[in-house]
C-alpha atoms as a PDB file:
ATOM      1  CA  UNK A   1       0.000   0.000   0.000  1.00  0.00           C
ATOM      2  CA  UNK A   2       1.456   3.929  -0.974  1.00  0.00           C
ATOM      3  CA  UNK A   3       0.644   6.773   0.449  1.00  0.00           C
ATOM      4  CA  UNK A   4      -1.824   7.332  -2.310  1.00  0.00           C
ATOM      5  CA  UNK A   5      -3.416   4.223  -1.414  1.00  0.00           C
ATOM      6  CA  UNK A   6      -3.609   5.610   2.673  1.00  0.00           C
ATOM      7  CA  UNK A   7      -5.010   8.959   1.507  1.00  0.00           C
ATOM      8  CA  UNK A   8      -7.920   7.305  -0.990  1.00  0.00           C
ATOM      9  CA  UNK A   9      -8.878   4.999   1.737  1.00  0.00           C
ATOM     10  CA  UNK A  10      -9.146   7.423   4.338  1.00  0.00           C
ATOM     11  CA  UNK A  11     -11.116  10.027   2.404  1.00  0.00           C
ATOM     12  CA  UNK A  12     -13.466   7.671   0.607  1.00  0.00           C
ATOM     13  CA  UNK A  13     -14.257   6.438   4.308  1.00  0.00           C
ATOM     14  CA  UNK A  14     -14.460   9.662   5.963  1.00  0.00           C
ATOM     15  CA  UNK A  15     -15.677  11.830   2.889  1.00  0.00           C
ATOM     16  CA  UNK A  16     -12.773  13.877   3.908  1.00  0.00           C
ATOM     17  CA  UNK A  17     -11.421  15.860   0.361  1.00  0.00           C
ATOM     18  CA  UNK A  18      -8.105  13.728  -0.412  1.00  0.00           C
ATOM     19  CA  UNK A  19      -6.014  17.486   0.003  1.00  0.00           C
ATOM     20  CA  UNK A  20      -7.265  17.616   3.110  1.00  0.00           C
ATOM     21  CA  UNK A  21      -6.288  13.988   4.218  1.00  0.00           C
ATOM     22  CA  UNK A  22      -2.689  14.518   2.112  1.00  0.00           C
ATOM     23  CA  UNK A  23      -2.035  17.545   3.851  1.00  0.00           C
ATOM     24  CA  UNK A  24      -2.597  15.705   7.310  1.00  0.00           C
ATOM     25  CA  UNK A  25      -0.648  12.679   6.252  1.00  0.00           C
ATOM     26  CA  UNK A  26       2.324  15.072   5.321  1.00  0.00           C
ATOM     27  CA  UNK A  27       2.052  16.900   8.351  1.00  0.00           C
ATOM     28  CA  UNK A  28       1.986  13.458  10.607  1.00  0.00           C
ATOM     29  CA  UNK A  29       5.335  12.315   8.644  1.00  0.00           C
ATOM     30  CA  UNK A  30       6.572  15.583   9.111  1.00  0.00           C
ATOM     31  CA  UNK A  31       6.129  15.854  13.040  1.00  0.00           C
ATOM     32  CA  UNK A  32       7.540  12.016  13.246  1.00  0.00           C
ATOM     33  CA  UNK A  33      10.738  12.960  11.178  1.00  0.00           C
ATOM     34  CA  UNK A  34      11.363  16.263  12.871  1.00  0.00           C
ATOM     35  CA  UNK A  35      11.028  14.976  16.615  1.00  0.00           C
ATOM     36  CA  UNK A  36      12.974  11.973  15.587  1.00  0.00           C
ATOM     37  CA  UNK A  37      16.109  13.919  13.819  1.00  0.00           C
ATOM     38  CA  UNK A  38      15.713  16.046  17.212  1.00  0.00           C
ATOM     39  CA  UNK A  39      16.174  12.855  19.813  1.00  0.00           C
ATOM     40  CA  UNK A  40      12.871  12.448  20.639  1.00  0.00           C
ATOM     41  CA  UNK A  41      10.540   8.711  20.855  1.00  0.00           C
ATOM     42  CA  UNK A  42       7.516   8.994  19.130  1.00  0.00           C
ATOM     43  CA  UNK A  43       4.603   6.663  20.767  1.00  0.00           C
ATOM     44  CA  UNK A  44       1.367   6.188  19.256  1.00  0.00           C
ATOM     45  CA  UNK A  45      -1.243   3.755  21.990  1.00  0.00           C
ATOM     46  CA  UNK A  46      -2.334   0.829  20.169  1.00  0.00           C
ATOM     47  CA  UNK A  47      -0.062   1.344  16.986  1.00  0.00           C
ATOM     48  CA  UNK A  48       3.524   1.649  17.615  1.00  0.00           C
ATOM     49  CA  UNK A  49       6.076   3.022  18.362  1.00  0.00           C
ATOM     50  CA  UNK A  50       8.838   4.845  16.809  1.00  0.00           C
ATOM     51  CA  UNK A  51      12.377   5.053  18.585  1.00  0.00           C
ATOM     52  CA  UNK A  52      15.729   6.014  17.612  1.00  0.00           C
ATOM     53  CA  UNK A  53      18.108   2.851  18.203  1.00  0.00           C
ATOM     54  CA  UNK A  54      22.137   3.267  18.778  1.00  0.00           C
ATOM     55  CA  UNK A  55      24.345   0.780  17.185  1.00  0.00           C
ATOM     56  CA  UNK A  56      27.583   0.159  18.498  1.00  0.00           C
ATOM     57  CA  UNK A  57      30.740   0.692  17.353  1.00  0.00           C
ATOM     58  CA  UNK A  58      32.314  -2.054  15.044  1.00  0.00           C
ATOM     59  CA  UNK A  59      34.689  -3.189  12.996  1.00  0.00           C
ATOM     60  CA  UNK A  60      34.206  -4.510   9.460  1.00  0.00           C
ATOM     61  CA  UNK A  61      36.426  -5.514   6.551  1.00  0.00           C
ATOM     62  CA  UNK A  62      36.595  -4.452   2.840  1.00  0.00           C
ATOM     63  CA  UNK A  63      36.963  -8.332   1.231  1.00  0.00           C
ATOM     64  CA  UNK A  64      37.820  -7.150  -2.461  1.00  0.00           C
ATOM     65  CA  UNK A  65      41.023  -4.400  -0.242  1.00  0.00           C
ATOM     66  CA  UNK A  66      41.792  -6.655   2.251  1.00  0.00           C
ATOM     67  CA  UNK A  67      41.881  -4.042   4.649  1.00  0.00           C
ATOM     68  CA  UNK A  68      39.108  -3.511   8.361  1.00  0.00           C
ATOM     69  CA  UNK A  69      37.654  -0.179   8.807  1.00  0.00           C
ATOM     70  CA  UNK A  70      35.994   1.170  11.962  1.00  0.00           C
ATOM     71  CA  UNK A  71      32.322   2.258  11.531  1.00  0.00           C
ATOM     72  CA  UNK A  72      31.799   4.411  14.142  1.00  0.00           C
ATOM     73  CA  UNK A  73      28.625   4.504  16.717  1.00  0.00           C
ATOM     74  CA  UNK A  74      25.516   5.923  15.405  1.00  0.00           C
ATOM     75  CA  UNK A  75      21.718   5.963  15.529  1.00  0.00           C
ATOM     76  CA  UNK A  76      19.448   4.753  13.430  1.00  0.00           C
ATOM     77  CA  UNK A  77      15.569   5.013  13.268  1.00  0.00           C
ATOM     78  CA  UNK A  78      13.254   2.223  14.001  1.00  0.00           C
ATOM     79  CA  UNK A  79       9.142   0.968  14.481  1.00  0.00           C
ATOM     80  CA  UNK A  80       8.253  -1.197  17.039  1.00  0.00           C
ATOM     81  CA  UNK A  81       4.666  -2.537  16.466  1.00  0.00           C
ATOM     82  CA  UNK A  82       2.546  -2.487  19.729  1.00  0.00           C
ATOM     83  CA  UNK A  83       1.248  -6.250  20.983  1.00  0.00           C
ATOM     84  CA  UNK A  84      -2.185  -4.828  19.874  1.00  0.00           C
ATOM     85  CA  UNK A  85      -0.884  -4.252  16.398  1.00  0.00           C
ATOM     86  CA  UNK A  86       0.623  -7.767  16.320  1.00  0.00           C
ATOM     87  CA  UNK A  87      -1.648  -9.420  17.393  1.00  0.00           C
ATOM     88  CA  UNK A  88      -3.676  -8.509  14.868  1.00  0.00           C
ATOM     89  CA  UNK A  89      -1.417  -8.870  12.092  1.00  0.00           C
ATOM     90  CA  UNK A  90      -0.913 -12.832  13.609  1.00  0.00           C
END
């Protein structure tokens, strides 16, 4: 499913205009990106959640050089579905 898909759905079953619902769905991407790119969690009851995860530092090796390289520490975004949400997808 696209975004496309999300925004015909949810204006043929709320009669909402689809700019209306595309300018919401924008928005909600929007507010999730910014807060997350700013250090902040974003929980939504029922749905999900979506948190910033750190990966460690490690070491990994260039096979065609021969050579390791460090890749440093660094976050990376994430979803984790609530047990609501997978249960139902179960």
């Amino acid at each position: 499913m696209t975004k496309a898909d999300i925004v015909n759905e949810i204006s043929r079953s709320t009669g909402i205009e689809k700019t209306a619902v595309l300018a919401t769905v924008e928005k909600f991407m929007e507010v999730v990106k910014d807060n997350m790119a700013n250090g902040e969690n974003v929980y939504l009851r029922g749905f999900g959640s979506f948190i910033i995860k750190v990966r460690k530092e490690k070491t990994a090796r260039n096979i065609s050089k021969n050579t390791t390289i460090r890749i440093p520490e660094h976050k990376i975004p994430a979803f984790k579905p609530s047990r609501v949400f997978l249960d139902q997808v179960k």
